[in-house]
Structures are given as C-alpha cells and as structure tokens.
Protein backbone atom coordinates (compact mmCIF):
# COMPACT_ATOMS: atom_id res chain seq x y z
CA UNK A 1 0.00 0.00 0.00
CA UNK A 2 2.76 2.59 0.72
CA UNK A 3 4.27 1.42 -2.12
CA UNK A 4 1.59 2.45 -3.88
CA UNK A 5 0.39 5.24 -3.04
CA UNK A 6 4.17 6.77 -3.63
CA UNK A 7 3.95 5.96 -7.12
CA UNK A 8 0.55 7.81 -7.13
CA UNK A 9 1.71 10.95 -5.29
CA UNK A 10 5.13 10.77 -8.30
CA UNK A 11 2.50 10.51 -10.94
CA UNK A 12 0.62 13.56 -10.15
CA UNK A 13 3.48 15.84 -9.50
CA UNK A 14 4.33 14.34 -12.99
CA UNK A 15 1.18 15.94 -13.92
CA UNK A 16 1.19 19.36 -11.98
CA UNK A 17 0.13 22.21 -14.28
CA UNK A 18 2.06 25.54 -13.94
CA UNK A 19 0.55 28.61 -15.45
CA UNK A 20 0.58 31.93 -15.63
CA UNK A 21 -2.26 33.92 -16.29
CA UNK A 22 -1.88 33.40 -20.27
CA UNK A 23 0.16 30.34 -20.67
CA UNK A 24 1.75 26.73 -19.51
CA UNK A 25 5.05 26.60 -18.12
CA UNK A 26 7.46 24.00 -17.60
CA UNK A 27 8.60 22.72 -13.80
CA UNK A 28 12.01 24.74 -14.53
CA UNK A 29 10.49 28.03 -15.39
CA UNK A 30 7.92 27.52 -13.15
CA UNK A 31 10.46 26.90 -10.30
CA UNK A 32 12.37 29.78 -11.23
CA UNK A 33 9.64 32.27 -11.15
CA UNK A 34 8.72 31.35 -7.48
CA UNK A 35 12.05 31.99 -7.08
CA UNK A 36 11.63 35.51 -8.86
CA UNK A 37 8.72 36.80 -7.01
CA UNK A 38 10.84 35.52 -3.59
CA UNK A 39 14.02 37.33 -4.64
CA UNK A 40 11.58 40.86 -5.34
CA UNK A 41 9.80 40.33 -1.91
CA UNK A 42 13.42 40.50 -0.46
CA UNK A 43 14.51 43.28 -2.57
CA UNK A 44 11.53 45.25 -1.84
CA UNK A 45 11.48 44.69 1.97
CA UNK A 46 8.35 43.05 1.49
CA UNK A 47 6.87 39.61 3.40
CA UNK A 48 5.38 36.80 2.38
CA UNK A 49 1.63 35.81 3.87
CA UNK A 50 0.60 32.17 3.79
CA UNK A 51 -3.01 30.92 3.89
CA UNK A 52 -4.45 27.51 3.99
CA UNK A 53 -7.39 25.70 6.03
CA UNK A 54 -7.16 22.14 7.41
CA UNK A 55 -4.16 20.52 6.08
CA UNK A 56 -2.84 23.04 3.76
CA UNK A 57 -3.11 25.44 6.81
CA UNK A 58 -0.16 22.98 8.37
CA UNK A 59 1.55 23.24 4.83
CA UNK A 60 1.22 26.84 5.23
CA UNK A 61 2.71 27.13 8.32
CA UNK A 62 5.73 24.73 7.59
CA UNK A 63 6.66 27.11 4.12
CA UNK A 64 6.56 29.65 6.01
CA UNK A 65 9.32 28.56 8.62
CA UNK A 66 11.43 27.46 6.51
CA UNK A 67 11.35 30.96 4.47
CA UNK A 68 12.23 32.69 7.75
CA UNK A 69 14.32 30.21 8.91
CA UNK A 70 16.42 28.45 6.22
CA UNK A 71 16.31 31.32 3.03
CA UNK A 72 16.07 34.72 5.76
CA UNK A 73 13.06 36.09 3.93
CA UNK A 74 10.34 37.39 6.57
CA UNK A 75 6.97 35.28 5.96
CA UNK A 76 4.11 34.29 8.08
CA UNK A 77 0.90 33.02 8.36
CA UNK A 78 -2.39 34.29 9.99
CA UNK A 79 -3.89 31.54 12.64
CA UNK A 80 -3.70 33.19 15.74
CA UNK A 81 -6.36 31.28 17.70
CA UNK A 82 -7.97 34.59 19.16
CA UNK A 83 -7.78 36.56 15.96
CA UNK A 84 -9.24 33.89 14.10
CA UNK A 85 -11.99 33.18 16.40
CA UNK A 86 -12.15 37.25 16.59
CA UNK A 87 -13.06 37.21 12.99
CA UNK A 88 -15.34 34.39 12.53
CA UNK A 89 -17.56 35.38 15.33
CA UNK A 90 -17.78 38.88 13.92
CA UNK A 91 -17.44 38.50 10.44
CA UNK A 92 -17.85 34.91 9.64
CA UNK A 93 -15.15 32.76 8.44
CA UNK A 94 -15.46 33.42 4.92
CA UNK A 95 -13.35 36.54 6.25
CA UNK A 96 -11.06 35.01 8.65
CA UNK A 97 -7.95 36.27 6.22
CA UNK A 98 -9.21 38.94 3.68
CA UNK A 99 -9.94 40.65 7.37
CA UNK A 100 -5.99 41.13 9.04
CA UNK A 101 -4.71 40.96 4.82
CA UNK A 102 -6.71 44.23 4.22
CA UNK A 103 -4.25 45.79 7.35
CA UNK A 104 -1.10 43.59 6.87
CA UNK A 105 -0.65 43.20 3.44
CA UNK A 106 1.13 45.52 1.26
CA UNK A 107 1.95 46.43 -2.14
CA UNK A 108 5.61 44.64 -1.77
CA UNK A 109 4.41 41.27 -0.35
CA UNK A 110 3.77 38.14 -1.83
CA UNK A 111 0.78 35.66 -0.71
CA UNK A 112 0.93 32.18 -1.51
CA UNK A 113 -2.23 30.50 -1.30
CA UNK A 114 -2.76 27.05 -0.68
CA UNK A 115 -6.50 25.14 -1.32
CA UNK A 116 -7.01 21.44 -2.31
CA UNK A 117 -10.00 22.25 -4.29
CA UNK A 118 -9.38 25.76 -4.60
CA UNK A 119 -12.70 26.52 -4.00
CA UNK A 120 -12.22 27.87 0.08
CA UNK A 121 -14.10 31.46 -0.05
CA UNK A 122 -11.47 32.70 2.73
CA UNK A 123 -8.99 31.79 0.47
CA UNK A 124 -10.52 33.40 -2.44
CA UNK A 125 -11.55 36.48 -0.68
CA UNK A 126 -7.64 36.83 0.75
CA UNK A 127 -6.86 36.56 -2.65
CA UNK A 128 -8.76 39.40 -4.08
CA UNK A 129 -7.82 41.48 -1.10
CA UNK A 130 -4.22 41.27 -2.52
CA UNK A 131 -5.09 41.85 -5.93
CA UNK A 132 -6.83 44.96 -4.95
CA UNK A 133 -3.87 46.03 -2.85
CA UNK A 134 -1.03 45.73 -5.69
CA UNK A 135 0.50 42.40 -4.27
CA UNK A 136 1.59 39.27 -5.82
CA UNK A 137 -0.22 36.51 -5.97
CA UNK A 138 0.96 32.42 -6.04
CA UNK A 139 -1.71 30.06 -5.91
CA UNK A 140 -1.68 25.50 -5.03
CA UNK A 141 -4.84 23.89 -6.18
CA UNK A 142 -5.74 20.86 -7.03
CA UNK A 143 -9.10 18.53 -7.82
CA UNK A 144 -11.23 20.23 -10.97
CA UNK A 145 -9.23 22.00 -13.12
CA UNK A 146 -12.05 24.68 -13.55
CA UNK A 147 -11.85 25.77 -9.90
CA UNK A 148 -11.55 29.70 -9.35
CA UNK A 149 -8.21 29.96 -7.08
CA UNK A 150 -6.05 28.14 -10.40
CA UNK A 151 -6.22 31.13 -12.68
CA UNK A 152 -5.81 34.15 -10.06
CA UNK A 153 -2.34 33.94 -9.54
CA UNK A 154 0.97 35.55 -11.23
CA UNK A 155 1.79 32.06 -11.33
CA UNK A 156 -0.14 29.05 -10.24
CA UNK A 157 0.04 25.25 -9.78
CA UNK A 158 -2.43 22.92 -10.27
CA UNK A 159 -2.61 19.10 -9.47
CA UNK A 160 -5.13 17.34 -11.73
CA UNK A 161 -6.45 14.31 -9.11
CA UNK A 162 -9.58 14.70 -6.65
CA UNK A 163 -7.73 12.68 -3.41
CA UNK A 164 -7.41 15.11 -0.49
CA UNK A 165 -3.95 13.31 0.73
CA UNK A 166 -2.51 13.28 -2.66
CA UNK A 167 -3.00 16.78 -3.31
CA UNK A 168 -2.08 17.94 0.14
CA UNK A 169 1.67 16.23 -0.02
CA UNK A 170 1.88 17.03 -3.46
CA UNK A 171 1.74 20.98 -2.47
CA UNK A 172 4.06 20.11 0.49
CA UNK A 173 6.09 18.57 -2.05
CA UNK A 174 6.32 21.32 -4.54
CA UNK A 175 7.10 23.83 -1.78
CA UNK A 176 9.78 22.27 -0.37
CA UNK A 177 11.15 21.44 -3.34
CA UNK A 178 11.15 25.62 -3.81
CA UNK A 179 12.95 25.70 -0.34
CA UNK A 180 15.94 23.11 -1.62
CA UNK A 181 16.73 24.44 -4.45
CA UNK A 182 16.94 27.39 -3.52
CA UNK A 183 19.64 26.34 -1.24
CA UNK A 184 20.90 24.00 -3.66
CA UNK A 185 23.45 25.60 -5.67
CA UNK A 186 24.26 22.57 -7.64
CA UNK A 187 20.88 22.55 -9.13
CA UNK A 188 21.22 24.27 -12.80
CA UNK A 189 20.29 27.52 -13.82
CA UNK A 190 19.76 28.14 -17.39
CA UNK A 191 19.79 31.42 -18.85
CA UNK A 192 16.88 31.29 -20.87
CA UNK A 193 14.83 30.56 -17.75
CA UNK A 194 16.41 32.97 -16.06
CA UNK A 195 15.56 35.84 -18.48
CA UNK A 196 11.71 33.55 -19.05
CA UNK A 197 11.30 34.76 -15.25
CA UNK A 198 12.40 38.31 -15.37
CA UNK A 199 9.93 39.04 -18.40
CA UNK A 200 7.17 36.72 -17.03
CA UNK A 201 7.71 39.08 -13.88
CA UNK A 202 7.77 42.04 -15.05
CA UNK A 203 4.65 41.70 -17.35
CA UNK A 204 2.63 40.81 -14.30
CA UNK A 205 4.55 42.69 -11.47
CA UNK A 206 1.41 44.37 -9.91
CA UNK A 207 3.95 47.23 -9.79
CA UNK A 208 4.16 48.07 -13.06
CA UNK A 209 0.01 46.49 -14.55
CA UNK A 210 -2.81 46.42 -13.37
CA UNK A 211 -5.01 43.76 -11.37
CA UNK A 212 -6.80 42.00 -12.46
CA UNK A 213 -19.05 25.20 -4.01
CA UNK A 214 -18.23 22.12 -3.59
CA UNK A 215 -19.26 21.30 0.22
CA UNK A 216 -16.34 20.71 1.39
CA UNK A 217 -13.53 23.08 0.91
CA UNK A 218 -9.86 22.92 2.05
C-alpha cells in the first residue's frame, strides 16, 4: 500500500500544471519564477503571507518557517487562535484572512495560497484582497481544473487528481522542493529561464500592470 500510493503521489506531480495567467510553463520556469517573485519580496522589503485551512493550513505554516528560517526572507501566516476566532464570530469565516490581509498586506508582499480544491471562499476572498492592494499573488490547487483559485495567480500550480492526501503532499512537495533548491546551488540555472522569469515578472509585477461550491472546501 505505501508502495503504492508513492507511485501515485510521483504521478501527479508528474502531472502538476504551472501557469501563468496566459500560458503553460514547464517545472524549470515555473520553479524559477517562485524563485523571482521571492528574490523581489526581499529586494523590496516586502513579506510573504501564507493561507491555507485544514491541512494546507499545516503546509502553510511549515513554508513559512522554513522561508524565515532556512532562506532569511520574513513570511508568516495568519492563525492566531484569538484573531481567528475574533473574525469568525464577527465577520464569519469566509473573512477570517481577507480581514488582518486588508491591514497587513502591502503592495511589496507576496501571498501564496494554498487550497485542495481551490474553492475555500477565505482563500478566495484573501486573494482578491491582494489583488486589490497591488500584491503578488501564487496560488496551489488541485481537484477540478475549472476551480476559481487556479487562474488568479501571477503564477499558479495545479494538481489534476480529486484525493485530499494526494493533493495535500503534493503541495508540500512542490514547496519544499522551492525551499531546496533554492539552497541548492548545484541545481542548474539556465539562462533562458532565467531571463523567461524576469519578463514573465515584469509583465505581471502588480507594480508596473494592473489587477486584475463544492461542500467541502480545504
């Protein structure tokens, strides 16, 4: 059964979909952009917010420690127990992030948003708080390839499979794959990626352009 179900989890990152928000990339470019929009947050000053629910909430909160802690770039999430429960009881939980993002969040900062079936309203409504403000925007999805959060990103990745623990490790996956080779200076880095990333950045650096159910949600 292990056995198995590692071969399934190698077959869908096999399959992960990386777009921007008008075409495919390959896992190089794709890789290297991440690394892009990490390398303006740091020249910028800027942070890096982190959103999730359930699972990808833990996800969330592991990518962010290891960008404070292992590549010095200032991140965090938002799941204070008392601000959270704040928010709900006041707002309702559809607001639990777009809430602190609308204070927190500025221009220079990057959110990475993580949803399984990237249908979560808090995650979409964080989103378009960001949008609104000027930040960047990465977005992990997974399950129907039609789901909202996919195609709201500067860059986005998508795992085609509907199985909750399959798409959860294959985000974790993904983002600490971002994390090692980013500290791995043996893996390559070609120049035509490298200049891919800097015009794929620029074109949708909210800087310099403009903005733009299923039951269970996570």
């Amino acid at each position: 059964m292990f056995e198995k179900r590692f071969h399934q989890l190698s077959e869908v990152i096999s399959l992960c979909q990386y777009t921007t928000p008008d075409q495919e990339l390959n896992e190089v470019q794709a890789l290297e952009l991440f690394h892009s929009y990490l390398r303006q947050v740091q020249n910028r000053d800027g942070s890096v917010y982190v959103i999730g629910n359930g699972g990808s909430a833990g996800i969330a909160s592991h990518f962010a420690i290891d960008l404070l802690n292992a590549l010095e770039i200032p991140a965090q999430t938002l799941y204070d127990s008392n601000v959270m429960t704040c928010i709900s009881n006041d707002y309702g939980y559809d607001h639990v992030f777009s809430r602190p993002l609308k204070l927190l969040l500025k221009k220079n900062d990057l959110l990475v948003c993580i949803s399984s079936s990237g249908n979560s309203q808090n995650i979409l409504n964080g989103t378009e708080v960001a949008k609104k403000k000027g930040a960047s925007v990465i977005t992990l999805s997974g399950f129907e390839p039609h789901n909202p959060l996919r195609v709201l990103g500067g860059l986005n990745f998508f795992l085609p499979i509907i199985d909750y623990g399959l798409v959860e490790m294959g985000h974790f996956f993904l983002l600490h794959t971002i994390i090692d080779a980013w500290m791995t200076p043996s893996i390559p880095k070609k120049t035509q990626n490298l200049e891919f990333c800097q015009s794929q950045r620029s074109r949708f650096d909210p800087l310099e352009a403009a903005p733009i159910q299923m039951d269970r949600s996570d």
